[in-house]
C-alpha atoms as a PDB file:
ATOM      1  CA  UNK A   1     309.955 214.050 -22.517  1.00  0.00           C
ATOM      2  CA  UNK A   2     306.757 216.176 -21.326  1.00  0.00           C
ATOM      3  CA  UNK A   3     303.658 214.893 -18.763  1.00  0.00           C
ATOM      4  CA  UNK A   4     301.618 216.438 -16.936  1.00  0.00           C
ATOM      5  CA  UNK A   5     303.276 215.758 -13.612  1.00  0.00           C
ATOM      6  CA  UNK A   6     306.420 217.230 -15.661  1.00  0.00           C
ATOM      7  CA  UNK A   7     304.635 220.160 -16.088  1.00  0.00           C
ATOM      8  CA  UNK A   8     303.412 220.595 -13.114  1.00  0.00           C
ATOM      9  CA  UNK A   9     306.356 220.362 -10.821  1.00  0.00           C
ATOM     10  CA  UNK A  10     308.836 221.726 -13.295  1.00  0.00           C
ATOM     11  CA  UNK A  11     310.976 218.958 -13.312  1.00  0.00           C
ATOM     12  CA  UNK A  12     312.801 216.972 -15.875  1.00  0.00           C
ATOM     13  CA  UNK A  13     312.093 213.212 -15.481  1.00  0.00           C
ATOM     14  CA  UNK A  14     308.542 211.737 -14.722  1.00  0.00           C
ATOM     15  CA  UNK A  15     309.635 210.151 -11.022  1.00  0.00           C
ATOM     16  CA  UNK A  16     308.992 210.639  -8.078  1.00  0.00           C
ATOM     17  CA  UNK A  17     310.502 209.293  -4.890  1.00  0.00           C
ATOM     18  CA  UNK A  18     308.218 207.947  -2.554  1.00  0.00           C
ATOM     19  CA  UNK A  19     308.019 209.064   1.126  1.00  0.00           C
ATOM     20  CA  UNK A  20     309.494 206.224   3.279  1.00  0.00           C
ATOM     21  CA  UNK A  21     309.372 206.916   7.152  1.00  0.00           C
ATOM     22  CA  UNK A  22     312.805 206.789   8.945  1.00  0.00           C
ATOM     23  CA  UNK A  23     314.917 206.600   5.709  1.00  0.00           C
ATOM     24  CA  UNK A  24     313.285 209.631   3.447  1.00  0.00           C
ATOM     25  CA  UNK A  25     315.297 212.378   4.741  1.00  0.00           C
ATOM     26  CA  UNK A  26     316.835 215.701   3.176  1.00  0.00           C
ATOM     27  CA  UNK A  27     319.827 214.976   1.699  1.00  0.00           C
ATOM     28  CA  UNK A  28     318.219 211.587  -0.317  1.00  0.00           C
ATOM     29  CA  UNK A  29     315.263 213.955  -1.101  1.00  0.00           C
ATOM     30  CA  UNK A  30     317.483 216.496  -2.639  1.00  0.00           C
ATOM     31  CA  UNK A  31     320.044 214.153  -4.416  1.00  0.00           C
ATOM     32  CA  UNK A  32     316.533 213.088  -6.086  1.00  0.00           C
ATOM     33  CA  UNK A  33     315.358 216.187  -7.236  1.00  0.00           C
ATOM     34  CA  UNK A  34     319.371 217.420  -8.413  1.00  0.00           C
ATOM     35  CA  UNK A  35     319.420 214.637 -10.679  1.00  0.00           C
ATOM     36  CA  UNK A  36     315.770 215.461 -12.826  1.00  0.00           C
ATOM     37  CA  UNK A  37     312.783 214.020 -10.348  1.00  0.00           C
ATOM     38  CA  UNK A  38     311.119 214.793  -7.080  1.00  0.00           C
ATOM     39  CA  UNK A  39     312.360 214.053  -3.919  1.00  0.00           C
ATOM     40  CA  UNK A  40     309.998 213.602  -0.820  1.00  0.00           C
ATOM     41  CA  UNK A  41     311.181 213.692   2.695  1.00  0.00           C
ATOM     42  CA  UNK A  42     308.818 211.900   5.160  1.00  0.00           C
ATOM     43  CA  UNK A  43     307.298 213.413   8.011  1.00  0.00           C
ATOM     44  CA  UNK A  44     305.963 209.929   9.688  1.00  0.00           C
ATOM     45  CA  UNK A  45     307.086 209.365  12.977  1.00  0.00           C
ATOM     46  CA  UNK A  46     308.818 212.498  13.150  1.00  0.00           C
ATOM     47  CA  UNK A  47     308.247 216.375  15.092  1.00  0.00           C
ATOM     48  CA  UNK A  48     307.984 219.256  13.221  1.00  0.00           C
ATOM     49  CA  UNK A  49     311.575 220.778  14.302  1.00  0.00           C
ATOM     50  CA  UNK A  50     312.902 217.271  12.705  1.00  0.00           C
ATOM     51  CA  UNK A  51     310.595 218.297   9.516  1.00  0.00           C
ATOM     52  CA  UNK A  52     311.635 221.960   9.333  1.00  0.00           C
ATOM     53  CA  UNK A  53     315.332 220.861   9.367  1.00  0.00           C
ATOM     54  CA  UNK A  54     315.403 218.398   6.951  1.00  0.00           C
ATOM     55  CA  UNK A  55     313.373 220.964   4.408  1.00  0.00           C
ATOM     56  CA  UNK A  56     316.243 223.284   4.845  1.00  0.00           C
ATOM     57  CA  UNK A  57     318.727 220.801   4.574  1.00  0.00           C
ATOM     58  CA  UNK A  58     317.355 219.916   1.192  1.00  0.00           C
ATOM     59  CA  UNK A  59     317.280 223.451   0.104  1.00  0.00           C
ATOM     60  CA  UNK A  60     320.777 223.901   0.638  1.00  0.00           C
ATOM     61  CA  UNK A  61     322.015 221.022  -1.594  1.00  0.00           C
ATOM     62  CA  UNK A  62     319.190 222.281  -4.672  1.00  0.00           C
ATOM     63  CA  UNK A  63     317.358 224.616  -5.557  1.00  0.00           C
ATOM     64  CA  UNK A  64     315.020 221.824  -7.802  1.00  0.00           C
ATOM     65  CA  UNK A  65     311.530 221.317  -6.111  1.00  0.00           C
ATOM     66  CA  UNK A  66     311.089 218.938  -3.961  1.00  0.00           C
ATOM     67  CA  UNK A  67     307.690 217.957  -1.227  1.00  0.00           C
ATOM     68  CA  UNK A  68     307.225 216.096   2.101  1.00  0.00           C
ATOM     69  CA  UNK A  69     304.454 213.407   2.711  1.00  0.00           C
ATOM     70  CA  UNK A  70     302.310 213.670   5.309  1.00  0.00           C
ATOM     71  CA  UNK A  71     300.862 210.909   7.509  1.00  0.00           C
ATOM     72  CA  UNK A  72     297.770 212.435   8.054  1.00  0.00           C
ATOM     73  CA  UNK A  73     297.079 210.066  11.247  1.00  0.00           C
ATOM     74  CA  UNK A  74     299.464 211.807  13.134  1.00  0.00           C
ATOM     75  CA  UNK A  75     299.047 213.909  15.928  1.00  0.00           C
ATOM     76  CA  UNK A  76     301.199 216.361  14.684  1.00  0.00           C
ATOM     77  CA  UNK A  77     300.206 216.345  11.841  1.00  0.00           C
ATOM     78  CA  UNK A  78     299.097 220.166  12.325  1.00  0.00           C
ATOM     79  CA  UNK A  79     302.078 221.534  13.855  1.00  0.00           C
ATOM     80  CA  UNK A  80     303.769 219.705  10.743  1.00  0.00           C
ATOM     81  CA  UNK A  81     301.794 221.159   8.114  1.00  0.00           C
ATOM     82  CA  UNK A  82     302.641 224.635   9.701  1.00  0.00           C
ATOM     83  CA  UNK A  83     306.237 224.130   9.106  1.00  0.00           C
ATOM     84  CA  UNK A  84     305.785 223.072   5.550  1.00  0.00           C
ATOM     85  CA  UNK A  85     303.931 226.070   4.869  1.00  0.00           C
ATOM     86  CA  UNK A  86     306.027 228.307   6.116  1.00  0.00           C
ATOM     87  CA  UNK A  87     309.026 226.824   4.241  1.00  0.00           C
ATOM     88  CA  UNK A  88     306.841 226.574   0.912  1.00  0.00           C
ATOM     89  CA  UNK A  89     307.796 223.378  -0.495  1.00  0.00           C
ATOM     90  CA  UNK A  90     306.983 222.469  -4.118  1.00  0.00           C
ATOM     91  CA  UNK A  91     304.382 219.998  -3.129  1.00  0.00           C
ATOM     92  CA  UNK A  92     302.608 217.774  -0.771  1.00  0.00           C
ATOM     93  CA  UNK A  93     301.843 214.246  -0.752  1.00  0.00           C
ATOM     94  CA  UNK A  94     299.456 213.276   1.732  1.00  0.00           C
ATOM     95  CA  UNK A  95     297.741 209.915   2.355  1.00  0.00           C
ATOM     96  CA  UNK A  96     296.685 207.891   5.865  1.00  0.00           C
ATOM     97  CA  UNK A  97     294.027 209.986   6.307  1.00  0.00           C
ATOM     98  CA  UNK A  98     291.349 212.674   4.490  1.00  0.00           C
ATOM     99  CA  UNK A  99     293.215 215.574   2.983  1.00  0.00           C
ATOM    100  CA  UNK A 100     290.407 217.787   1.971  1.00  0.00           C
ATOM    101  CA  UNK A 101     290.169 219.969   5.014  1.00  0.00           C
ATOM    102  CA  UNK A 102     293.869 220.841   4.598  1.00  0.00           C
ATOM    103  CA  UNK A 103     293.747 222.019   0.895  1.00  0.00           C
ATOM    104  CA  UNK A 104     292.813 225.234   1.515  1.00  0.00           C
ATOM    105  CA  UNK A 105     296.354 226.150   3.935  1.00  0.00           C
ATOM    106  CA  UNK A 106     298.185 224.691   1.148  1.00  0.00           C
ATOM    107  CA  UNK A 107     297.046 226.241  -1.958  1.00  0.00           C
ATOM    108  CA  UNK A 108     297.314 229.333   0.152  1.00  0.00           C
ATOM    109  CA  UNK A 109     300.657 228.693   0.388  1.00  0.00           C
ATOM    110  CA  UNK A 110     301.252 227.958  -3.431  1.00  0.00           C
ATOM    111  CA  UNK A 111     302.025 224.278  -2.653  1.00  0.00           C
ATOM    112  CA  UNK A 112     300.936 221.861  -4.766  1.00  0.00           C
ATOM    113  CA  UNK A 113     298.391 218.691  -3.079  1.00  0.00           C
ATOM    114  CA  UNK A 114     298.843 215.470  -4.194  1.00  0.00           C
ATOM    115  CA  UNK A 115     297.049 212.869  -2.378  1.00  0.00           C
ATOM    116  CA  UNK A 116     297.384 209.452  -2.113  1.00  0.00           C
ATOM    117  CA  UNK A 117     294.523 207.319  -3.282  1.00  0.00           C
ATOM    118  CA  UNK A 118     293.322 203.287  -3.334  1.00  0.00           C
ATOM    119  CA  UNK A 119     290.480 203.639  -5.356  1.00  0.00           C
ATOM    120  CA  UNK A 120     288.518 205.260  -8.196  1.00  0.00           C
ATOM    121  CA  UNK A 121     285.874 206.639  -5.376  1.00  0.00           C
ATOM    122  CA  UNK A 122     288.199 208.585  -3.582  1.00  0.00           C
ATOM    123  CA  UNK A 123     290.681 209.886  -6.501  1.00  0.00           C
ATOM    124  CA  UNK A 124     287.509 211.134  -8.478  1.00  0.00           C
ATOM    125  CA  UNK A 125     286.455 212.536  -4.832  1.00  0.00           C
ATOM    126  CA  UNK A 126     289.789 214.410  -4.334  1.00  0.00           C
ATOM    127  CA  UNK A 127     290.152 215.651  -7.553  1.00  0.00           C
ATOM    128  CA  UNK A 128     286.515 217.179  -7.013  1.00  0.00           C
ATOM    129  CA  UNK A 129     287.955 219.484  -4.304  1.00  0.00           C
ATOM    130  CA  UNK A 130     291.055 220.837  -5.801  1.00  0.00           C
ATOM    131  CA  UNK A 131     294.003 217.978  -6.144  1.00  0.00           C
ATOM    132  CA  UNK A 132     296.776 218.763  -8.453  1.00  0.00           C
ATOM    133  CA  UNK A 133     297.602 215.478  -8.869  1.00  0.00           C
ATOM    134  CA  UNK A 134     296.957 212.062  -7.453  1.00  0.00           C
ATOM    135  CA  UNK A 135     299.398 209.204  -6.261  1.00  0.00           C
ATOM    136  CA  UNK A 136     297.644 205.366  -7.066  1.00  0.00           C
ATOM    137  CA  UNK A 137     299.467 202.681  -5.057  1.00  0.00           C
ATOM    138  CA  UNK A 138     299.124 199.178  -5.713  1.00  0.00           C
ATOM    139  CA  UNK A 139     299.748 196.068  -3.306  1.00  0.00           C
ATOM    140  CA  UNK A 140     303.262 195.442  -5.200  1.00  0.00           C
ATOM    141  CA  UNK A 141     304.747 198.240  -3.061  1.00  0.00           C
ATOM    142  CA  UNK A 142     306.713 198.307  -0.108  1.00  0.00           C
ATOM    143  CA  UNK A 143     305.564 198.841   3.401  1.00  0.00           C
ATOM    144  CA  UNK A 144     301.299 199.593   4.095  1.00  0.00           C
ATOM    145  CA  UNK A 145     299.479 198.497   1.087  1.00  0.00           C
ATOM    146  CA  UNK A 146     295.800 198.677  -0.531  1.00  0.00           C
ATOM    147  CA  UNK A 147     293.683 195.409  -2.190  1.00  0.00           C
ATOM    148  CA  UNK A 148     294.433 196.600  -5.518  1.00  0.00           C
ATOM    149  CA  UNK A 149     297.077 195.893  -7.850  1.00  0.00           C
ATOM    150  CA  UNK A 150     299.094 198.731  -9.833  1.00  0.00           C
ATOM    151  CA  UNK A 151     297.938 197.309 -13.135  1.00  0.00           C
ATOM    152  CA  UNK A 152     294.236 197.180 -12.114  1.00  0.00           C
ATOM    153  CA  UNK A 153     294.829 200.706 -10.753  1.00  0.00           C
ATOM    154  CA  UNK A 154     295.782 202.093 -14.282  1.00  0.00           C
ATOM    155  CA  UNK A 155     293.438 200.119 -15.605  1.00  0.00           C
ATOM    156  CA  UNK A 156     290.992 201.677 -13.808  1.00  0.00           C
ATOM    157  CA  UNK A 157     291.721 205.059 -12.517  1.00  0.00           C
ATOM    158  CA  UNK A 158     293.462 206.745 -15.560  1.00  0.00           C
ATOM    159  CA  UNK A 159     290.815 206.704 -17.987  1.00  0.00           C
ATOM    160  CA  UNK A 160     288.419 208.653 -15.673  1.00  0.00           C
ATOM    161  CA  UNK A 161     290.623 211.021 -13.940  1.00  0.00           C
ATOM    162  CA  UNK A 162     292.066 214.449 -15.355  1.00  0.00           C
ATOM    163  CA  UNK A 163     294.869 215.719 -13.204  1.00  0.00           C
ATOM    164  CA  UNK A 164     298.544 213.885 -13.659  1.00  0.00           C
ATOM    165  CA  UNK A 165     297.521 210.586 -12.730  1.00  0.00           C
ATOM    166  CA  UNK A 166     301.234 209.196 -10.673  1.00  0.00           C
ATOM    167  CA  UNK A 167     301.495 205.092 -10.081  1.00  0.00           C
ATOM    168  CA  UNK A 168     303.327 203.132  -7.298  1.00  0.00           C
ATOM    169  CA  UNK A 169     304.054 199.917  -6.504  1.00  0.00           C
ATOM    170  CA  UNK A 170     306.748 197.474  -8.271  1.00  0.00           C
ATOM    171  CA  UNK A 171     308.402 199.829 -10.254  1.00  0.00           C
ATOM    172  CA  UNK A 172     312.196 199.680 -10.196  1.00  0.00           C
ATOM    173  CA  UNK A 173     313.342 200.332 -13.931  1.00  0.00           C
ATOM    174  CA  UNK A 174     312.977 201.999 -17.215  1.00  0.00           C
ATOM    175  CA  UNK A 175     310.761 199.405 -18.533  1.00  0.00           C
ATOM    176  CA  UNK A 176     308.258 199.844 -15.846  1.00  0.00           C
ATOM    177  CA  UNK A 177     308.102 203.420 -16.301  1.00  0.00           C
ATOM    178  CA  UNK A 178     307.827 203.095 -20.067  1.00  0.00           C
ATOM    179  CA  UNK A 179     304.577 200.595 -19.637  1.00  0.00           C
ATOM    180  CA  UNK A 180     303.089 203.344 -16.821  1.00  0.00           C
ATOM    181  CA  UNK A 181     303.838 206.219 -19.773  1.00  0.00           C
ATOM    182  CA  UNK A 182     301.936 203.977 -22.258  1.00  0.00           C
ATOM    183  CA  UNK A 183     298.823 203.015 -20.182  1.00  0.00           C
ATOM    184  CA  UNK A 184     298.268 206.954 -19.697  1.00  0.00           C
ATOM    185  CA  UNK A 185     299.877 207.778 -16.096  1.00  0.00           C
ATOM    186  CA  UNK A 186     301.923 211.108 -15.823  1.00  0.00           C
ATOM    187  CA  UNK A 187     304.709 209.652 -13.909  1.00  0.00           C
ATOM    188  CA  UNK A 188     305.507 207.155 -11.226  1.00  0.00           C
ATOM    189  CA  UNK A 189     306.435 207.050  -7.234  1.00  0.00           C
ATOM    190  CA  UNK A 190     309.600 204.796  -6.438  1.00  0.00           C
ATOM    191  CA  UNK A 191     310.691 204.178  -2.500  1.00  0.00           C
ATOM    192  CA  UNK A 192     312.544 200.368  -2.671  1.00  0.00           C
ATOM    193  CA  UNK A 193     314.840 201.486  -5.585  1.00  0.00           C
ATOM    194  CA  UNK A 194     315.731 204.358  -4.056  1.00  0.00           C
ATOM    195  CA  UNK A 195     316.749 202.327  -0.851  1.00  0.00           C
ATOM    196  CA  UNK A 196     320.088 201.688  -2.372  1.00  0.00           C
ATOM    197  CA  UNK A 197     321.053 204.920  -3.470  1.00  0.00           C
ATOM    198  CA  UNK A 198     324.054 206.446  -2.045  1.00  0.00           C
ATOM    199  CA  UNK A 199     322.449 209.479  -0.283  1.00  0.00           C
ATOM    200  CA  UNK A 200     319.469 207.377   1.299  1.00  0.00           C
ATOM    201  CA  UNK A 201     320.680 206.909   5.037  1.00  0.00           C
ATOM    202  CA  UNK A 202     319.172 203.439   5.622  1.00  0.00           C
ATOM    203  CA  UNK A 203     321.541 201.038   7.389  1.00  0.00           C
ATOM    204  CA  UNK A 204     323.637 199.326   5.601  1.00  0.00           C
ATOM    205  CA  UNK A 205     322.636 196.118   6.750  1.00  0.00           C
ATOM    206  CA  UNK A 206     318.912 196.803   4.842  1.00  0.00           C
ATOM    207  CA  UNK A 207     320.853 197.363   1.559  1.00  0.00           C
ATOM    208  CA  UNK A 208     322.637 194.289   2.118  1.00  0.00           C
ATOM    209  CA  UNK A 209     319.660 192.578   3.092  1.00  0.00           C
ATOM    210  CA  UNK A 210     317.684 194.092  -0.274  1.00  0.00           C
ATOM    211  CA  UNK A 211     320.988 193.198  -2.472  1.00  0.00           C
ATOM    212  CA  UNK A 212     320.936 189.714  -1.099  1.00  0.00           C
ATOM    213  CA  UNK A 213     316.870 189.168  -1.388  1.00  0.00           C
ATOM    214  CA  UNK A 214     315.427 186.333  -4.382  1.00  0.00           C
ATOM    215  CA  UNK A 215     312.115 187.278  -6.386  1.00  0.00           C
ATOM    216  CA  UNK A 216     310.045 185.011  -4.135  1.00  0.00           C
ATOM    217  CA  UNK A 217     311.738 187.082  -0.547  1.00  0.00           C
ATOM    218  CA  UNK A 218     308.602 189.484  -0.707  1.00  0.00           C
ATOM    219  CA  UNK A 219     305.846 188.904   2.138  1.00  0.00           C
ATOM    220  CA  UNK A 220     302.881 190.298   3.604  1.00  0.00           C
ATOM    221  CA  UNK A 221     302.070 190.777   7.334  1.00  0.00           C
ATOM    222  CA  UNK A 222     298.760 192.147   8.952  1.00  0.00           C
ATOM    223  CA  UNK A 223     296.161 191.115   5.944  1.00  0.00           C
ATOM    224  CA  UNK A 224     294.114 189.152   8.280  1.00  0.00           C
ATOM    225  CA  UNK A 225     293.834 192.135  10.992  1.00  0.00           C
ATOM    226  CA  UNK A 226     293.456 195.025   8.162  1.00  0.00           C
ATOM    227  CA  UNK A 227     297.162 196.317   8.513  1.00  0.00           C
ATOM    228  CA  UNK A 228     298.830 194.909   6.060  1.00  0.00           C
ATOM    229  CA  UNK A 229     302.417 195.736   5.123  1.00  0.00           C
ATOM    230  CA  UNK A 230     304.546 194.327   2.847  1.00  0.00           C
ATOM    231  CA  UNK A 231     308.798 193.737   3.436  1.00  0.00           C
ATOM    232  CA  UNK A 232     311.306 191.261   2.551  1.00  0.00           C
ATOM    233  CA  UNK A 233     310.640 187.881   4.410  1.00  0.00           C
ATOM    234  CA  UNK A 234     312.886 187.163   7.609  1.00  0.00           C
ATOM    235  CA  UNK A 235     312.682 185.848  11.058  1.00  0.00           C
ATOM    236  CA  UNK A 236     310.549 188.524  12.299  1.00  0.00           C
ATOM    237  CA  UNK A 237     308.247 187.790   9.188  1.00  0.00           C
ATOM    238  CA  UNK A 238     308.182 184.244   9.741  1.00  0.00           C
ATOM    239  CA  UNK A 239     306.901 184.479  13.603  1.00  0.00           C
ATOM    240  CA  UNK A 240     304.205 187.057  12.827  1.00  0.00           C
ATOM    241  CA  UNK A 241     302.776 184.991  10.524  1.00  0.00           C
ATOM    242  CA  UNK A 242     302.716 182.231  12.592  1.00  0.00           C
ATOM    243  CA  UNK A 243     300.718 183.904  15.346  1.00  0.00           C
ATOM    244  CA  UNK A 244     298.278 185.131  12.301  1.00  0.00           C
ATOM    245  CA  UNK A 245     297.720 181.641  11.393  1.00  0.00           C
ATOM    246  CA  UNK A 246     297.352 180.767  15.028  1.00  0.00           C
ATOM    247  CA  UNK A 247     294.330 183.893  15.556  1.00  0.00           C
ATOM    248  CA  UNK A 248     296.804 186.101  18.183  1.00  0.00           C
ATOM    249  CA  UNK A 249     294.763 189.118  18.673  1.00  0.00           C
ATOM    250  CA  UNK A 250     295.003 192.012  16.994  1.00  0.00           C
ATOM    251  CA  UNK A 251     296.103 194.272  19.398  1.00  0.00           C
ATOM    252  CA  UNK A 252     298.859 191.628  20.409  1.00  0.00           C
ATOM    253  CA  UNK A 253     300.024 191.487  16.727  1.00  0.00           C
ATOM    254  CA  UNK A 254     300.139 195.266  16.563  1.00  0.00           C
ATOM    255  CA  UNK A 255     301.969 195.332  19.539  1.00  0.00           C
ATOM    256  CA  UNK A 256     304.498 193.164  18.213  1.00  0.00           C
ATOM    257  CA  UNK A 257     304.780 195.129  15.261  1.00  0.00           C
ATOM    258  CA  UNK A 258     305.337 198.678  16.824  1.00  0.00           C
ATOM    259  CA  UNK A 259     308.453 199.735  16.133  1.00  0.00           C
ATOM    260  CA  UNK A 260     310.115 197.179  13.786  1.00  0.00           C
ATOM    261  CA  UNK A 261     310.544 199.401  10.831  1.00  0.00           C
ATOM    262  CA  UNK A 262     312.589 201.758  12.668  1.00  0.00           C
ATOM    263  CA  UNK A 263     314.289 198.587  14.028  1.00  0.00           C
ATOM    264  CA  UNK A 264     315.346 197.629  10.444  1.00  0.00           C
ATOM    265  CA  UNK A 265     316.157 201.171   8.708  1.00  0.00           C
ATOM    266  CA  UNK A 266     317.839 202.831  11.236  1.00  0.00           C
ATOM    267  CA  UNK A 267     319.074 200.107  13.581  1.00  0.00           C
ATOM    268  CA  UNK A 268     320.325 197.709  11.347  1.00  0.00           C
ATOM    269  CA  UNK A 269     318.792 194.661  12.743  1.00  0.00           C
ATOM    270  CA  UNK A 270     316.922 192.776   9.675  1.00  0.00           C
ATOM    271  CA  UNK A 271     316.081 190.166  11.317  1.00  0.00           C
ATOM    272  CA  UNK A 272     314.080 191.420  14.137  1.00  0.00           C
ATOM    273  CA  UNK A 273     312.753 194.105  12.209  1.00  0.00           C
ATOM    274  CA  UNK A 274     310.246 194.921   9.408  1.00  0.00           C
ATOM    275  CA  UNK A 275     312.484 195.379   6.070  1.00  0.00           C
ATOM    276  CA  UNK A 276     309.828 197.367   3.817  1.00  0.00           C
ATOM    277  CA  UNK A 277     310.283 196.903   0.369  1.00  0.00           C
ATOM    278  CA  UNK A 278     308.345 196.317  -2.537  1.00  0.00           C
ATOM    279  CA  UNK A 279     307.763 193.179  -4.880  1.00  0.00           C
ATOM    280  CA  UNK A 280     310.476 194.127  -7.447  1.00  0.00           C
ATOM    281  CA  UNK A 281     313.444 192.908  -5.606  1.00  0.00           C
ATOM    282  CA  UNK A 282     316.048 191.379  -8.460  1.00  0.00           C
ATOM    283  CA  UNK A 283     316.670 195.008  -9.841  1.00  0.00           C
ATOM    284  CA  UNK A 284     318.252 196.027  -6.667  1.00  0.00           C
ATOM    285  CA  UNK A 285     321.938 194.768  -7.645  1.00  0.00           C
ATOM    286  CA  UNK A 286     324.059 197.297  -5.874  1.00  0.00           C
ATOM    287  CA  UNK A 287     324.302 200.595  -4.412  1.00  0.00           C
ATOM    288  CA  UNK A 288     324.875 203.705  -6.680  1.00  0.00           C
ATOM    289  CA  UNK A 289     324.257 207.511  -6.493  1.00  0.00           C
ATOM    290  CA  UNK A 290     320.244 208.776  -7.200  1.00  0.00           C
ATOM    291  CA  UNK A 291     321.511 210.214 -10.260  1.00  0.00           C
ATOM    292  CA  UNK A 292     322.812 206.922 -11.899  1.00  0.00           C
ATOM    293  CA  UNK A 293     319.796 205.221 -10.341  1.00  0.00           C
ATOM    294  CA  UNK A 294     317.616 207.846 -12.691  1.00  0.00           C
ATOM    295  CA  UNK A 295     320.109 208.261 -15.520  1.00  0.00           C
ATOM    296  CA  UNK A 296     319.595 204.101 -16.316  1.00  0.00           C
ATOM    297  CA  UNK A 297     315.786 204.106 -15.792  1.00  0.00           C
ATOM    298  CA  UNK A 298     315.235 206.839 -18.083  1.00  0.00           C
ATOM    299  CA  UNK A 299     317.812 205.534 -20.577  1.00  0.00           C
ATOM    300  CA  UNK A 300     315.954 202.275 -20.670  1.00  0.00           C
ATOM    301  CA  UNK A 301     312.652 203.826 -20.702  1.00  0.00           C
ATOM    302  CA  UNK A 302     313.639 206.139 -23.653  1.00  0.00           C
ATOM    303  CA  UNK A 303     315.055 202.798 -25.364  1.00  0.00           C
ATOM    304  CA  UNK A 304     312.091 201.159 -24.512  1.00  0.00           C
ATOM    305  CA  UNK A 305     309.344 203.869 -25.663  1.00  0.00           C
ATOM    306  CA  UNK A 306     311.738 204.176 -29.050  1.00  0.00           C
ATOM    307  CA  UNK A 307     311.026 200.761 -30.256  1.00  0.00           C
ATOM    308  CA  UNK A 308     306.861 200.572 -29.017  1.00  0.00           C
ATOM    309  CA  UNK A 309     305.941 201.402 -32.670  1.00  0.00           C
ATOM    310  CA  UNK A 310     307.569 198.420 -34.079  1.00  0.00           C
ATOM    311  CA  UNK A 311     305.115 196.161 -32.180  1.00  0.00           C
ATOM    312  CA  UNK A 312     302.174 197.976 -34.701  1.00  0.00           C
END
C-alpha cells in the first residue's frame, strides 16, 4: 500500500493514532509506530519535562517515527515546542489554536507540521503557509469536536487540497479506512480504538466502561455553550445536561467540567468523569496489543479494497 501520508512519514500503514490528553503517552505511542503507523504522544495538560520524557521513552522502544500534538492554547505551549525540537520528532500535530507562527521553528528542525483543521477555509489557509499535511476531524470523534461531519469533511476538503489529506472521527476498522482510501484521504487518525490496546495506560475501568458501552452510549456535552465534547453517556453526562437544559451559566458548566477527563482516564472513576470516546463504540470488543489492533484493520481494509471493483 502507498499514500501520501505513507510517503511522507515513512511508515508502513496509513494510521495514525490520535493525540488523547492523559492516556497518549510513550510507550502506547511507540507500540503504534513498531507495529506499521504513527504514534502521537499528547502534550495537553502536561510540562515540558513530562513531554521530553515520554519522547525518549518512545525512542527507546523504536526507532519508527513517531510526533506529539500540541494544544496550542496552552501556556506552555512554548517551553513545549522547545523540547520537541530539540528531540526532533518525526512530526507535529497541532490544533486548539493558529499554528502558522510556529512553522518556521519546526521546519527548522526537519519536523514535519500537520495541523488540525474544521474547515475548508482554514486547511486551504494552512496549506498556503507550508503544512505537510492536514488532520480533518469530524463530530463522530471522541472528546472536543467541530460542526462538521467526517463524511462532509471528505466530501469537501479532499478535492481542493494537495498535501496528504488525514480524516478523524468514527473510524475503528478496516472498512472505515478502506471507504477514507476510496474518497481520496491519505490516511486516517484513530484515538477510541486505540483506548483498548494493551500499551495505552488508561484505567482499566474506561476499557471496561468502552467494552461494556451500546451504539446509542455516545453523547455530547457543552454544544449549547460552544465547548462541546463528546464521551460515552454516564451519570456525570446525564447531570450536565440537565443543567444545559436548565440555562446554568457557562462558566458554572465549565467549572463543573474541569477536570473530569483526567477523572475518568487516569482515576478510574467513569461515572463522575468525562469518558471521551468517539461514536464507533460496538468495535471495541476487548483489549489486545496495538499491533493486532492494526494487523485486523489493515487485513480487513486490504479485503475490503480487493473486492471494490466487483461493485463496477
Amino acid at each position: 500500500m502507498s499514500t501520501k501520508l505513507i510517503n511522507l512519514l515513512n511508515i508502513k500503514y496509513p494510521i495514525i493514532q490520535g493525540g488523547m490528553a492523559w492516556v497518549s503517552e510513550g510507550r502506547l505511542a511507540a507500540a503504534v509506530s513498531e507495529a506499521g503507523g504513527a504514534g502521537i504522544i499528547a502534550a495537553g495538560g502536561r510540562d515540558a519535562k513530562w513531554v521530553g520524557e515520554q519522547i525518549r521513552i518512545a525512542k527507546s522502544i523504536t526507532d519508527k517515527p513517531f510526533g506529539v500534538n500540541i494544544q496550542l492554547m496552552a501556556n506552555n505551549k512554548e517551553e513545549i515546542i522547545d523540547v520537541i525540537c530539540e528531540e526532533k520528532v518525526a512530526f507535529v500535530t497541532l490544533g486548539a489554536g493558529n499554528p502558522v507562527p510556529f512553522f518556521e521553528k519546526f521546519t527548522q528542525a526537519g519536523i514535519k507540521k500537520i495541523p488540525v483543521v474544521p474547515n475548508v477555509k482554514l486547511a486551504k489557509r494552512v496549506q498556503d503557509k507550508g503544512a505537510d499535511a492536514i488532520v480533518v476531524e469530524g463530530m463522530e470523534a471522541g472528546g472536543h469536536i467541530g460542526v462538521l461531519t467526517t463524511m462532509a469533511l471528505m466530501t469537501q476538503v479532499i478535492p481542493l487540497i494537495d498535501i496528504p489529506v488525514i480524516v478523524a472521527g468514527g473510524f475503528a476498522d478496516g472498512r472505515g479506512l478502506a471507504a477514507a482510501l476510496t474518497m481520496g484521504a491519505s490516511g486516517i487518525q484513530m484515538g477510541t480504538r486505540f483506548l483498548l490496546a494493551e500499551e495505552c495506560s488508561v484505567h482499566q475501568n474506561f476499557k471496561e466502561k468502552l467494552i461494556a458501552a451500546a451504539d446509542t452510549d455516545s453523547v455530547v456535552t457543552g454544544l449549547s455553550i460552544g465547548h462541546a465534547v463528546r464521551g460515552v453517556k454516564n451519570k456525570f453526562t446525564d447531570y450536565f445536561l440537565s443543567l444545559e437544559r436548565q440555562h446554568t451559566p457557562e462558566e458554572e458548566l465549565v467549572r463543573l467540567a474541569t477536570g473530569t477527563n483526567r477523572l475518568a482516564a487516569v482515576d478510574g472513576d467513569v461515572e463522575n468523569g468525562m469518558v471521551q470516546a468517539g461514536q464507533s463504540l460496538l468495535p471495541l470488543t476487548k483489549v489486545e496489543p496495538a499491533s493486532k489492533i492494526i494487523e485486523g484493520i489493515m487485513a480487513e481494509a486490504k479485503e475490503v479494497l480487493k473486492k471494490a471493483p466487483g461493485l463496477l
